[in-house]
N, C-alpha and C. Protein backbone atom coordinates (compact mmCIF):
# COMPACT_ATOMS: atom_id res chain seq x y z
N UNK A 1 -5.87 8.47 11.87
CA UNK A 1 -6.53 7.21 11.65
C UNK A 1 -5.55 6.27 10.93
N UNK A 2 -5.52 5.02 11.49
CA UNK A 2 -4.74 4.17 10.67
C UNK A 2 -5.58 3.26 9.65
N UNK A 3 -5.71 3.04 8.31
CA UNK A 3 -6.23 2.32 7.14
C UNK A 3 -5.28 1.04 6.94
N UNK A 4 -6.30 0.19 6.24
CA UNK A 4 -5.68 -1.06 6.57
C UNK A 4 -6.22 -1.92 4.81
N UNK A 5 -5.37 -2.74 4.57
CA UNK A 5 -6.22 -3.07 3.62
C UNK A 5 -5.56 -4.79 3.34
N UNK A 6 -6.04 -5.78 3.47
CA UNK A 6 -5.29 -6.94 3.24
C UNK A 6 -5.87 -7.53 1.59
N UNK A 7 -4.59 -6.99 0.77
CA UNK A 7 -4.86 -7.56 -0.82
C UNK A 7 -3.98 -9.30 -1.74
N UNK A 8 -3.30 -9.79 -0.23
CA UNK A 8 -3.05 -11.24 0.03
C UNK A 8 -3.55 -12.00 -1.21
N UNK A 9 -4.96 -11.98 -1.17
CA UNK A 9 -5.42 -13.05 -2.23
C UNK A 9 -6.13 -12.61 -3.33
N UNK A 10 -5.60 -10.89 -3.62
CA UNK A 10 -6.29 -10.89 -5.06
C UNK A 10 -4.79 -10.45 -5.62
N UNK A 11 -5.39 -10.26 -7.03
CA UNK A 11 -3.95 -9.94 -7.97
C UNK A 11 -4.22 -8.79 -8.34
N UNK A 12 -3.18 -8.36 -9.39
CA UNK A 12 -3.26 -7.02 -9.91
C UNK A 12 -4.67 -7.09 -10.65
N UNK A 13 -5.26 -5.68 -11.16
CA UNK A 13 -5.15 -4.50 -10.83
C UNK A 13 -5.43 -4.34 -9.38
N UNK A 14 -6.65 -4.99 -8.48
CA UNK A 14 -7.44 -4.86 -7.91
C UNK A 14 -6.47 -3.89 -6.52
N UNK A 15 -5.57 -4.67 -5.94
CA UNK A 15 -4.84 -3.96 -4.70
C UNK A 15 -4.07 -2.74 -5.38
N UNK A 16 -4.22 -2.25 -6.55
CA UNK A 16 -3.29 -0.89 -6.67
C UNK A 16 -4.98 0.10 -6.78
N UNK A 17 -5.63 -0.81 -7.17
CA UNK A 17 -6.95 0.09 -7.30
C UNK A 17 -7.65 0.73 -5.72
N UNK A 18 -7.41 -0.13 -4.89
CA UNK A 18 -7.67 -0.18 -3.49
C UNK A 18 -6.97 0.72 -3.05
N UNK A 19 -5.40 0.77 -3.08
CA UNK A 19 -4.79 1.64 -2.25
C UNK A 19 -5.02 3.07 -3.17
N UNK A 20 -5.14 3.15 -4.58
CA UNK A 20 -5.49 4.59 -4.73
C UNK A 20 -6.71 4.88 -3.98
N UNK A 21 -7.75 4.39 -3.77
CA UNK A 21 -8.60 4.92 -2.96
C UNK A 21 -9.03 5.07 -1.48
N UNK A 22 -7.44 4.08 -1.21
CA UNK A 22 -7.18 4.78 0.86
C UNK A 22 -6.29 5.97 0.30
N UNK A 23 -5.36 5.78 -0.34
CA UNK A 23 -5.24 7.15 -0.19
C UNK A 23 -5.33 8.63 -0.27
N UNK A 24 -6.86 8.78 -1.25
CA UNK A 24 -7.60 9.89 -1.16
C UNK A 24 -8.58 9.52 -0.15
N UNK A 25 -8.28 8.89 0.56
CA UNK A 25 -8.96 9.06 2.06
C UNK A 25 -8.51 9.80 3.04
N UNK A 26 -7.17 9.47 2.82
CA UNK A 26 -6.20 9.84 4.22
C UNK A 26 -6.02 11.48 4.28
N UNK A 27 -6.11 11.65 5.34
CA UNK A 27 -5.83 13.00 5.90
C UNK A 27 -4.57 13.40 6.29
N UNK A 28 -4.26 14.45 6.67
CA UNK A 28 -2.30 14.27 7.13
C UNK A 28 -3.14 13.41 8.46
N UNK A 29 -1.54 13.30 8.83
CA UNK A 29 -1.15 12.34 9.95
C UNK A 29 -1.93 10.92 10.04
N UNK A 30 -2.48 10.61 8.95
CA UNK A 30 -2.90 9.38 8.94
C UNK A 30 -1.69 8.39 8.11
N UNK A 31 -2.17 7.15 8.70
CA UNK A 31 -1.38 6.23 8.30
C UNK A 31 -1.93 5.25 7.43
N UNK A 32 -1.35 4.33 6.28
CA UNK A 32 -2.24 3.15 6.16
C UNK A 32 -1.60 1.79 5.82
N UNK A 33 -1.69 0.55 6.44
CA UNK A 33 -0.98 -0.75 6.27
C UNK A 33 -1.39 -1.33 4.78
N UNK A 34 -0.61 -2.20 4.09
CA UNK A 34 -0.93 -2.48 3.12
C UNK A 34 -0.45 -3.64 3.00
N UNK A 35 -1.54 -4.98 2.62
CA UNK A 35 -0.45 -6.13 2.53
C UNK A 35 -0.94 -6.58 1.46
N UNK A 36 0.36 -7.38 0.38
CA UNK A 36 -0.18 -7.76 -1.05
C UNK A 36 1.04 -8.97 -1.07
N UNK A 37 0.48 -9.69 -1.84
CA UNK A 37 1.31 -10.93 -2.22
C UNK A 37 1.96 -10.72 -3.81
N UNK A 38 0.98 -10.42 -4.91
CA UNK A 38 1.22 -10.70 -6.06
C UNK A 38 2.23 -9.62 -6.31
N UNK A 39 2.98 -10.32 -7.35
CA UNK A 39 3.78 -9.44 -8.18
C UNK A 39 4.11 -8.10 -8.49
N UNK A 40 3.13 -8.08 -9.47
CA UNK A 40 2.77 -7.05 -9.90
C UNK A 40 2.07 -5.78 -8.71
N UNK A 41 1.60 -6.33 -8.16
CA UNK A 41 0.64 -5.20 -6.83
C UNK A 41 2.20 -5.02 -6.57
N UNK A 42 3.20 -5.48 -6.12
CA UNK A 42 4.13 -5.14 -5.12
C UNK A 42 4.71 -3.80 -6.43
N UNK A 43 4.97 -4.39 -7.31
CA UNK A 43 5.80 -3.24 -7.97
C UNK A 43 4.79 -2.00 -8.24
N UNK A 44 3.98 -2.37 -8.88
CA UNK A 44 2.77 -1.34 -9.12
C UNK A 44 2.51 -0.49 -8.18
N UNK A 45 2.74 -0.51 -7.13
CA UNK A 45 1.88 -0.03 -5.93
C UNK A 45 3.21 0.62 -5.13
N UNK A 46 4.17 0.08 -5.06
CA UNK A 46 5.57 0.64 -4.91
C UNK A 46 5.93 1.78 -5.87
N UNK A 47 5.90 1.24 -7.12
CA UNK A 47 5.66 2.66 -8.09
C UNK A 47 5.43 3.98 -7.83
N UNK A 48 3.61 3.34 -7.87
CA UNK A 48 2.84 4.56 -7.71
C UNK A 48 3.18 5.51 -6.08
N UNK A 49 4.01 4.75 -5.23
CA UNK A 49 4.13 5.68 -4.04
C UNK A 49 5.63 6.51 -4.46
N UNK A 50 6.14 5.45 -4.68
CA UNK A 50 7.42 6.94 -5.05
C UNK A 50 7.31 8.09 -6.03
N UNK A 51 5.99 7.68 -7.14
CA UNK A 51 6.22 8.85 -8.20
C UNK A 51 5.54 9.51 -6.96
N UNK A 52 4.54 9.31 -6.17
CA UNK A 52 3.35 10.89 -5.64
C UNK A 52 3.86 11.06 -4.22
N UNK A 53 5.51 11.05 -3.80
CA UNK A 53 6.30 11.52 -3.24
C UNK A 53 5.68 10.64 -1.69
N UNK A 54 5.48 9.87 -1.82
CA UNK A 54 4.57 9.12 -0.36
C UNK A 54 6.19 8.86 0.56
N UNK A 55 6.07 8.81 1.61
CA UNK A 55 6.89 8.23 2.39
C UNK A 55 6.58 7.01 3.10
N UNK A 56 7.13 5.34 2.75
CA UNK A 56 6.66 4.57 3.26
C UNK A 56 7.66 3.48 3.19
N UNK A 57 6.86 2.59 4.10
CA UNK A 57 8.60 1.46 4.21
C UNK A 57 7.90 0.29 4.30
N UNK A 58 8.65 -0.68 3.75
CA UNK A 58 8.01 -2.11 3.05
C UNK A 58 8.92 -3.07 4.07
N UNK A 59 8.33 -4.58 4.25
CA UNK A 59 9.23 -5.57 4.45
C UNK A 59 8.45 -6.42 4.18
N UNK A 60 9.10 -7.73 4.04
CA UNK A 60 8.33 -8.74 3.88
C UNK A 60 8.03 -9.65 5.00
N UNK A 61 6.74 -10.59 5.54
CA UNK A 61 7.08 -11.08 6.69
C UNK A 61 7.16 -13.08 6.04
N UNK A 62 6.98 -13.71 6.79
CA UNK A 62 7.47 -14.90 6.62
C UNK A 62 6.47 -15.65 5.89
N UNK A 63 5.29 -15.46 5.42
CA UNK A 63 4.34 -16.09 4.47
C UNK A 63 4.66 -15.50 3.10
N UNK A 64 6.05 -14.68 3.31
CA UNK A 64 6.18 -14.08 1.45
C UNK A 64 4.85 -12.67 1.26
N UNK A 65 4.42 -12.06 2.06
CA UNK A 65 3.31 -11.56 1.80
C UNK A 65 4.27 -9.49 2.03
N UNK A 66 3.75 -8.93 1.27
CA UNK A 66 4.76 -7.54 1.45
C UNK A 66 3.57 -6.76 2.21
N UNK A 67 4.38 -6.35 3.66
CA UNK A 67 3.85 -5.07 4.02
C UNK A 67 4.34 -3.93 3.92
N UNK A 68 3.66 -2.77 3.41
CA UNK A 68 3.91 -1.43 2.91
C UNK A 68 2.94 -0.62 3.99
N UNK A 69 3.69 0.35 4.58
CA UNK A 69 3.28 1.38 5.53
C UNK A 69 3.44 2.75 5.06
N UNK A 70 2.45 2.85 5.36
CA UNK A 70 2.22 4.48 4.26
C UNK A 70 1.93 5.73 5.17
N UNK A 71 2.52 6.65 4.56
CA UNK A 71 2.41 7.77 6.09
C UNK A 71 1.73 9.07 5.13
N UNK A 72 0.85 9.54 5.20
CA UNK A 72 -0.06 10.59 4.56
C UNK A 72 0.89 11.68 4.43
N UNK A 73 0.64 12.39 3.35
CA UNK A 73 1.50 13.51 2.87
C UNK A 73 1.07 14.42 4.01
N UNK A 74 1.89 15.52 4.35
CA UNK A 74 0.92 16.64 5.46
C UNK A 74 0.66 17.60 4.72
């Protein structure tokens, strides 16, 4: 299943609070998109995936907005 979550127009805490709870959703082989604008969500949330060993890859697209792709632990 792919999870999706667009956190664009809120600020921190709210989108690091969100993605902790797709990702005790996810099952292996699930995936989940993540898009955040603010600051803080980008680092916070970047953080929290490298300490809990996540494998995922970020870019930014042309509204400044960061997408983070997240690939479920197996």
């Amino acid at each position: 299943m792919i999870y999706s979550y667009n956190g664009t127009n809120e600020e921190c805490p709210i989108p690091l609070v969100q993605t902790r709870l797709l990702l005790k959703k996810m099952c292996p082989n699930d995936s989940c998109i993540i898009m955040v604008k603010d600051q803080g969500s980008i680092q916070d949330i970047t953080k929290l995936l490298s300490k809990n060993n996540y494998k995922f890859s970020q870019q930014f697209n042309d509204n400044g907005n960061l997408e983070i792709t997240i690939q479920s632990k197996s």
